[in-house]
PDB file of N, CA and C in Angstrom:
ATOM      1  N   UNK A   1      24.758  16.404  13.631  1.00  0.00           N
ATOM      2  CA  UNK A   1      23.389  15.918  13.706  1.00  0.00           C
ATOM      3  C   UNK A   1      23.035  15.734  15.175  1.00  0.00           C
ATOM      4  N   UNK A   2      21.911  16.371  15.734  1.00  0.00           N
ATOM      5  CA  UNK A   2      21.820  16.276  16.795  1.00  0.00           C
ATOM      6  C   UNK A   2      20.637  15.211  17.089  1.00  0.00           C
ATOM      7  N   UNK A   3      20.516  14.511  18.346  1.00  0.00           N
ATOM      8  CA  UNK A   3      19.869  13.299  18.275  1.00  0.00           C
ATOM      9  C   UNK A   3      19.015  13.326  19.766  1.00  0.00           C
ATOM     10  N   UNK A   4      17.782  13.159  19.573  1.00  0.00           N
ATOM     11  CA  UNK A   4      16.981  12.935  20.912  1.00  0.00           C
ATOM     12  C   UNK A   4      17.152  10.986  21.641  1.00  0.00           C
ATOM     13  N   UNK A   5      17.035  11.588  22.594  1.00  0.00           N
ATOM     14  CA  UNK A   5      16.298   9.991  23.584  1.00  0.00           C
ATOM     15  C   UNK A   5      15.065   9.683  23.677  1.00  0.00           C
ATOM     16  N   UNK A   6      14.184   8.800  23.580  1.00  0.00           N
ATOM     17  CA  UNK A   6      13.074   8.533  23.797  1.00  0.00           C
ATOM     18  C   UNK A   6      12.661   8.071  25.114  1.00  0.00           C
ATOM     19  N   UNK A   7      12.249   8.486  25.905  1.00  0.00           N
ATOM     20  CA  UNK A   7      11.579   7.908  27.583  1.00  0.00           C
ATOM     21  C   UNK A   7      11.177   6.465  27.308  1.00  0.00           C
ATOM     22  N   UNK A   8      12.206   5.656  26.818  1.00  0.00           N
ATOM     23  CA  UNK A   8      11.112   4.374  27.090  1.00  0.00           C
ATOM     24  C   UNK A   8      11.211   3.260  28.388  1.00  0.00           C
ATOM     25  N   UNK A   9      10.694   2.772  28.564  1.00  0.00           N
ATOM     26  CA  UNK A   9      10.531   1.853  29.317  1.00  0.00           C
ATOM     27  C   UNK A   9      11.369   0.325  28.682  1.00  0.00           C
ATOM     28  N   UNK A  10      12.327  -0.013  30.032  1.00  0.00           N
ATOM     29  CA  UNK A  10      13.292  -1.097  28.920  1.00  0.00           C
ATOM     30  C   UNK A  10      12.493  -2.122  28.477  1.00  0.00           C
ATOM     31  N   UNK A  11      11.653  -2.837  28.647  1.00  0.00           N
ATOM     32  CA  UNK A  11      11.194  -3.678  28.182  1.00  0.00           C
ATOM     33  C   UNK A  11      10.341  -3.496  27.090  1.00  0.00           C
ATOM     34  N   UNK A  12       9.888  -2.194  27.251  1.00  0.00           N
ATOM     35  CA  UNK A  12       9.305  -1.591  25.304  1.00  0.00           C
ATOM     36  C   UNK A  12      10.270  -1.409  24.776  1.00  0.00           C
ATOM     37  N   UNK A  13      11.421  -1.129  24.999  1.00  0.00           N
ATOM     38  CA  UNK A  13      12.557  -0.961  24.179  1.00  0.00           C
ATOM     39  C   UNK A  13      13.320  -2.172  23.797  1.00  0.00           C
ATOM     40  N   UNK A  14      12.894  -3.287  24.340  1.00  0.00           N
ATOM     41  CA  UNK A  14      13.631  -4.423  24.036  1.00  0.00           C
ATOM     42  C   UNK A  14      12.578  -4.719  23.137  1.00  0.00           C
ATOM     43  N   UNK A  15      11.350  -4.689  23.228  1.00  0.00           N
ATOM     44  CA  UNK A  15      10.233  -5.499  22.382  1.00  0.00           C
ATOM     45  C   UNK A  15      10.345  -4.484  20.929  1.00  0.00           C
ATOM     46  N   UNK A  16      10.321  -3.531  21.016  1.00  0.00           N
ATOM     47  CA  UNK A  16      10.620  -2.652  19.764  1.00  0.00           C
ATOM     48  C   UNK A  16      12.073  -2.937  19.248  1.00  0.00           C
ATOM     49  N   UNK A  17      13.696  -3.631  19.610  1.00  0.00           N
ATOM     50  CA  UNK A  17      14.348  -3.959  19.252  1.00  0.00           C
ATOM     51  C   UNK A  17      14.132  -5.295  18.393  1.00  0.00           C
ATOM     52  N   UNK A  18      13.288  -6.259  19.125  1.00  0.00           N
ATOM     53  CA  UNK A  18      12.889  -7.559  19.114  1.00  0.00           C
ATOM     54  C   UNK A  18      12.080  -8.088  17.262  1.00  0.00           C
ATOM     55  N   UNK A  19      11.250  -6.322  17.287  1.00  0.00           N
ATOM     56  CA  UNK A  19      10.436  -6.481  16.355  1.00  0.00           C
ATOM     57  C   UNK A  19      11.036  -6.204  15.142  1.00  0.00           C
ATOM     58  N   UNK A  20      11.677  -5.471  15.228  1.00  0.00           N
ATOM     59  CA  UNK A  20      13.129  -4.929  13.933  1.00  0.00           C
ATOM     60  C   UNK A  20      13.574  -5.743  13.568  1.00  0.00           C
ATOM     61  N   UNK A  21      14.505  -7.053  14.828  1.00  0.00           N
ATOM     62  CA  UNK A  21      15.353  -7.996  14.436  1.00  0.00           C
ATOM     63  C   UNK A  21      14.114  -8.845  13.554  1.00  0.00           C
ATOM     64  N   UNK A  22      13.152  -9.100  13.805  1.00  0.00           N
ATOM     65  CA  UNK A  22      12.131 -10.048  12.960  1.00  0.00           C
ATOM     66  C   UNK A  22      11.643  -9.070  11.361  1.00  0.00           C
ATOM     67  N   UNK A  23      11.608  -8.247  11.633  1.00  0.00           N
ATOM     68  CA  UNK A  23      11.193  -7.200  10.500  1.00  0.00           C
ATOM     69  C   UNK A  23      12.522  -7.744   9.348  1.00  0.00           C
ATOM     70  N   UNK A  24      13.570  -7.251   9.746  1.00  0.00           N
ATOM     71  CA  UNK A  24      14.862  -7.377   9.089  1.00  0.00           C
ATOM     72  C   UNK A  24      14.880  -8.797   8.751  1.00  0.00           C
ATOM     73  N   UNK A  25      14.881  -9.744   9.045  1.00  0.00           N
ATOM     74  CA  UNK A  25      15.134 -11.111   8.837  1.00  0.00           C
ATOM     75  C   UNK A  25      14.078 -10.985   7.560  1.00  0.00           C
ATOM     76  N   UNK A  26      12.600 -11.052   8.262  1.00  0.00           N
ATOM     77  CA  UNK A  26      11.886 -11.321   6.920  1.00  0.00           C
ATOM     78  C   UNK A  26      12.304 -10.828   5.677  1.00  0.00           C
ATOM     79  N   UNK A  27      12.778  -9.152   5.339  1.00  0.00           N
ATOM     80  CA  UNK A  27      12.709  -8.528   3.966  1.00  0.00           C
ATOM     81  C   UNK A  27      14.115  -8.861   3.893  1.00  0.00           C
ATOM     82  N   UNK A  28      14.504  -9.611   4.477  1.00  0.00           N
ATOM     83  CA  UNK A  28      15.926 -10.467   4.031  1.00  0.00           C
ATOM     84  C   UNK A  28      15.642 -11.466   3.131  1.00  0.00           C
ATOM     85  N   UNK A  29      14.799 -12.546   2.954  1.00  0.00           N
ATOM     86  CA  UNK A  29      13.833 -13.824   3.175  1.00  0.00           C
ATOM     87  C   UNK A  29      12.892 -12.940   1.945  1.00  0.00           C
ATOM     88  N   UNK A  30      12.285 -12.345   1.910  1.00  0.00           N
ATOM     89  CA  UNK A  30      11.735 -11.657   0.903  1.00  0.00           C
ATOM     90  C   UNK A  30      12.840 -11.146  -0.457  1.00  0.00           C
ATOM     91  N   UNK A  31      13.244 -10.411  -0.053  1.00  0.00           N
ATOM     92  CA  UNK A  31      14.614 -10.323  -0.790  1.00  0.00           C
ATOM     93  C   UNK A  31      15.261 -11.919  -1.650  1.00  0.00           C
ATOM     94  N   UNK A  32      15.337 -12.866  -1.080  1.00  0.00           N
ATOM     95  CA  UNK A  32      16.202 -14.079  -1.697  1.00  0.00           C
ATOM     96  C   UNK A  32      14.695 -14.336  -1.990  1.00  0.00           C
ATOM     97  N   UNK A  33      13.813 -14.505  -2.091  1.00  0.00           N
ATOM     98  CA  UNK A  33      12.753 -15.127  -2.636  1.00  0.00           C
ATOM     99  C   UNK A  33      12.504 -14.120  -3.849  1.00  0.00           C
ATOM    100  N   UNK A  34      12.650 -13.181  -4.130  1.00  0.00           N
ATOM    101  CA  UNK A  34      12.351 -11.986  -4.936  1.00  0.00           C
ATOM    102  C   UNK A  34      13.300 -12.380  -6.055  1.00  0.00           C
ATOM    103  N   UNK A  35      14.228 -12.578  -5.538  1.00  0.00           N
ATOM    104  CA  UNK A  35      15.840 -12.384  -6.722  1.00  0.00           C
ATOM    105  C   UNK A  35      16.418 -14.214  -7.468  1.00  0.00           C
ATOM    106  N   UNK A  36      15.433 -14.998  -6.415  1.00  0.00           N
ATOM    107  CA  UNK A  36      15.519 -16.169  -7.050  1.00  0.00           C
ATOM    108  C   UNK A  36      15.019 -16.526  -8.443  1.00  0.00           C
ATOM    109  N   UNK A  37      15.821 -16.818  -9.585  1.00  0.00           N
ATOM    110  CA  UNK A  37      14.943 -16.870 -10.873  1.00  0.00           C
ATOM    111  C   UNK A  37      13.922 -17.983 -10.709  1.00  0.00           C
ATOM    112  N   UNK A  38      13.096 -17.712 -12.115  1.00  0.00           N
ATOM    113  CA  UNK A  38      11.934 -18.620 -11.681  1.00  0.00           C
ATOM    114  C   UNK A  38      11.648 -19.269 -12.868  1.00  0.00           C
ATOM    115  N   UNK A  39      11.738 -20.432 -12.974  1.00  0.00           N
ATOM    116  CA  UNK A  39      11.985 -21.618 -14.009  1.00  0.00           C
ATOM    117  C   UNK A  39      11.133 -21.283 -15.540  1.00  0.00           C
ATOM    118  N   UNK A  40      11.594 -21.694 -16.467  1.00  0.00           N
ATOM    119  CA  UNK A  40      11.353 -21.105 -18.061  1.00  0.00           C
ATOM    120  C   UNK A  40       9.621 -21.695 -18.313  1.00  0.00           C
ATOM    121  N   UNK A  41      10.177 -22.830 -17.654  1.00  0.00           N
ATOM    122  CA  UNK A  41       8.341 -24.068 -17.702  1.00  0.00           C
ATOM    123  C   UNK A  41       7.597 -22.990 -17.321  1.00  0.00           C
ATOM    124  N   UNK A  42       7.567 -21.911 -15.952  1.00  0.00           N
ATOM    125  CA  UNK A  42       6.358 -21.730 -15.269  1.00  0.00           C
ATOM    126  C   UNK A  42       6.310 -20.609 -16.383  1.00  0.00           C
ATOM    127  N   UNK A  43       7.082 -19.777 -17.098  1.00  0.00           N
ATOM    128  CA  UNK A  43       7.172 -18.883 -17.222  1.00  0.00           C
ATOM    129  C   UNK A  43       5.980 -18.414 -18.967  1.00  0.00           C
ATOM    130  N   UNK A  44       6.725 -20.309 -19.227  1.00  0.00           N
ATOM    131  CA  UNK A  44       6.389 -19.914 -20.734  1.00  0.00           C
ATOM    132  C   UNK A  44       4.686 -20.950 -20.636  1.00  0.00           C
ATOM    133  N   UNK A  45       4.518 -21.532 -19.633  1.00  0.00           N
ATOM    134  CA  UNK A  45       3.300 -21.824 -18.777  1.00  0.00           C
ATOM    135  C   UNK A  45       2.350 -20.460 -18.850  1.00  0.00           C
ATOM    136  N   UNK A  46       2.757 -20.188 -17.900  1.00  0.00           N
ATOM    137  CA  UNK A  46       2.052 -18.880 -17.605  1.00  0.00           C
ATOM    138  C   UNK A  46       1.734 -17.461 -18.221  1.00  0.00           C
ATOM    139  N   UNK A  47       2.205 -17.597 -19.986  1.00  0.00           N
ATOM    140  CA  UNK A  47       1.779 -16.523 -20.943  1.00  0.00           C
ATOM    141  C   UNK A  47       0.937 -17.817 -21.872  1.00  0.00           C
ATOM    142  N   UNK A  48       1.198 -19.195 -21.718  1.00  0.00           N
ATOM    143  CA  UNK A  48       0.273 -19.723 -22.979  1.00  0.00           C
ATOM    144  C   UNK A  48      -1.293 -19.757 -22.336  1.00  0.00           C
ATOM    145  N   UNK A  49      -0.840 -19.395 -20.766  1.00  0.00           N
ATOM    146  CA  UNK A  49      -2.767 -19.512 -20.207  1.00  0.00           C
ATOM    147  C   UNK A  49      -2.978 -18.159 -20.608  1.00  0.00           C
ATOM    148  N   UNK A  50      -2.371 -17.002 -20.215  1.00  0.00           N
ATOM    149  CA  UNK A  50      -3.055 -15.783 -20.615  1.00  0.00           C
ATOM    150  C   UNK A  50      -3.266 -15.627 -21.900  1.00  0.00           C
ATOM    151  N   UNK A  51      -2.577 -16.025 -22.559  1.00  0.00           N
ATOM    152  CA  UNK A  51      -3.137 -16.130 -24.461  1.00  0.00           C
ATOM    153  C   UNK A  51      -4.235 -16.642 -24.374  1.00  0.00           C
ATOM    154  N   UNK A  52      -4.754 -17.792 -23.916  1.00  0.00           N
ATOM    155  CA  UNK A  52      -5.580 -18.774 -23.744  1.00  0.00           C
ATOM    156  C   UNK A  52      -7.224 -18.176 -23.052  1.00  0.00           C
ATOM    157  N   UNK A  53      -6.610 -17.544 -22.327  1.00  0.00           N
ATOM    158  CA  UNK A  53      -7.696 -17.127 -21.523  1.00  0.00           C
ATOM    159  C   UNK A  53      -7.948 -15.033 -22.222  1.00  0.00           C
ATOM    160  N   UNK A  54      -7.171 -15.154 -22.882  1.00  0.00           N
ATOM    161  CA  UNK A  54      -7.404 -13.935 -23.818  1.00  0.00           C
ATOM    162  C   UNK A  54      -8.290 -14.177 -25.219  1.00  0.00           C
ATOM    163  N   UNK A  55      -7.495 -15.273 -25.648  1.00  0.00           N
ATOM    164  CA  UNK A  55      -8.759 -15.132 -26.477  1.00  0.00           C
ATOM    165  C   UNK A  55     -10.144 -16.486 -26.775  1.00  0.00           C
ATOM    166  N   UNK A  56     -10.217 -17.116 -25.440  1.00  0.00           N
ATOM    167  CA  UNK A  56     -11.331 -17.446 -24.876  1.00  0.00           C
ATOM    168  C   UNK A  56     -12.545 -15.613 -24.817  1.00  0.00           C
ATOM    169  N   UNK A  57     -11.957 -14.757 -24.047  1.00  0.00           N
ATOM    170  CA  UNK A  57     -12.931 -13.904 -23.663  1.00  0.00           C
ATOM    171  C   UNK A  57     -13.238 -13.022 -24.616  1.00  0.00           C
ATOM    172  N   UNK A  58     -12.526 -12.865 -25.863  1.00  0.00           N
ATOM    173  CA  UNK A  58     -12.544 -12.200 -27.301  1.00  0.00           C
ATOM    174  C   UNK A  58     -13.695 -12.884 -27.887  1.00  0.00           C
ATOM    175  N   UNK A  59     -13.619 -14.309 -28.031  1.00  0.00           N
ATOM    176  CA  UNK A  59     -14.899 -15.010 -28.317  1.00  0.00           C
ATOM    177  C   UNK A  59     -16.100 -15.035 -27.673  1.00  0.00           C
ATOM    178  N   UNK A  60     -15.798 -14.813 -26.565  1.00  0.00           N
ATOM    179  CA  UNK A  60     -17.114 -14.571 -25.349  1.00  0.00           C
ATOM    180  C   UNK A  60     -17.627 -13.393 -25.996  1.00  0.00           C
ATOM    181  N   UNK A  61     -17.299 -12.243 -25.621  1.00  0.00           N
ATOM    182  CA  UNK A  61     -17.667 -10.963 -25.819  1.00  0.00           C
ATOM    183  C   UNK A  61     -18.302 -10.814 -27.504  1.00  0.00           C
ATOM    184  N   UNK A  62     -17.115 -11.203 -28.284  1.00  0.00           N
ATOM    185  CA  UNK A  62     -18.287 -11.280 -29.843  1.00  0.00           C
ATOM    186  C   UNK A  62     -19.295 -11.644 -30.071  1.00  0.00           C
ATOM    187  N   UNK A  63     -19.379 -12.818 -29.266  1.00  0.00           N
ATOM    188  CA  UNK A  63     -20.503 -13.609 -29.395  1.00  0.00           C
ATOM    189  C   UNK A  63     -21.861 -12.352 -29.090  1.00  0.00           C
ATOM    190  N   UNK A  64     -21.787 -11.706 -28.046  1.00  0.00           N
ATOM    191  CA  UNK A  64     -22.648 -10.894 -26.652  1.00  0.00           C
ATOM    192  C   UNK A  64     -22.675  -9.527 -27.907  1.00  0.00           C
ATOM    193  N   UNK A  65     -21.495  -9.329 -28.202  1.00  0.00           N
ATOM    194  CA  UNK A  65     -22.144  -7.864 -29.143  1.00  0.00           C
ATOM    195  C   UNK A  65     -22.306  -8.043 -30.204  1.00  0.00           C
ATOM    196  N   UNK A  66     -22.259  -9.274 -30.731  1.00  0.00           N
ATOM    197  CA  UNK A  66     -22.878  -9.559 -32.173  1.00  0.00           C
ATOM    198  C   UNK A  66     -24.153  -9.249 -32.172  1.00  0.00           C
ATOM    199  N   UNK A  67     -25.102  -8.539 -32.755  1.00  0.00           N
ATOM    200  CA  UNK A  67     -26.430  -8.740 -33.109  1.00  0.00           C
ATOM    201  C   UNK A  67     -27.049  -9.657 -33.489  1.00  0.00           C
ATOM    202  N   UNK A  68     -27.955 -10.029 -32.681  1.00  0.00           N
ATOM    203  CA  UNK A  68     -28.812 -11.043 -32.869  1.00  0.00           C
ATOM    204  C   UNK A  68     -29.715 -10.984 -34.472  1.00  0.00           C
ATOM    205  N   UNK A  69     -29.906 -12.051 -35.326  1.00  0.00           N
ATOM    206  CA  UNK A  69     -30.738 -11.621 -36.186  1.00  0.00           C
ATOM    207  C   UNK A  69     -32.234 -11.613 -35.261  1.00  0.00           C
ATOM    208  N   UNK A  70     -33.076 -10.915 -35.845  1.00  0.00           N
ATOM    209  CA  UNK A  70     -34.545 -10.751 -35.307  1.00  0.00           C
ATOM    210  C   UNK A  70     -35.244 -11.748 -36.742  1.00  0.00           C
ATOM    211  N   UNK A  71     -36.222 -12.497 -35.994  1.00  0.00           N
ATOM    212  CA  UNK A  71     -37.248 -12.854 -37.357  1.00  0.00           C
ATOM    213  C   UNK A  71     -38.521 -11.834 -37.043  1.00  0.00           C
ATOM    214  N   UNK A  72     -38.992 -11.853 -38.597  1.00  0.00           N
ATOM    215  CA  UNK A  72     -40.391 -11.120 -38.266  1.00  0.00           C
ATOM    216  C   UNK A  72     -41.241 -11.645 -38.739  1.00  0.00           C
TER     217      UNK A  72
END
């Protein structure tokens, strides 16, 4: 594998090292935040609102395409 040099200037080359080492840390830090489980409460929380808020908008919407009776 053959490999080029880049002309840089050392201090862009330190700041482009600089930014990696911070790059890397974070999706490290992302990574353990990703793979941490996440408690049963929020979990079983957070499908009884979407039920909730599912069929809240089922009732909304019937209501809207129900036909109105007309009097005459």
């Amino acid at each position: 594998m053959h490999t080029r040099q880049a002309d840089l200037n050392p201090q862009h080359s330190a700041r482009i090292d600089a930014s990696i080492s911070v790059l890397v840390d974070l999706t490290g830090a992302n990574e353990r935040i990703f793979k941490s489980p996440i408690p049963l409460v929020y979990t079983r929380l957070t499908g009884e609102y979407i039920a909730q808020l599912y069929c809240r908008l089922v009732v909304v919407y019937a209501f809207q395409l129900c036909p109105t009776p007309r009097s005459t």
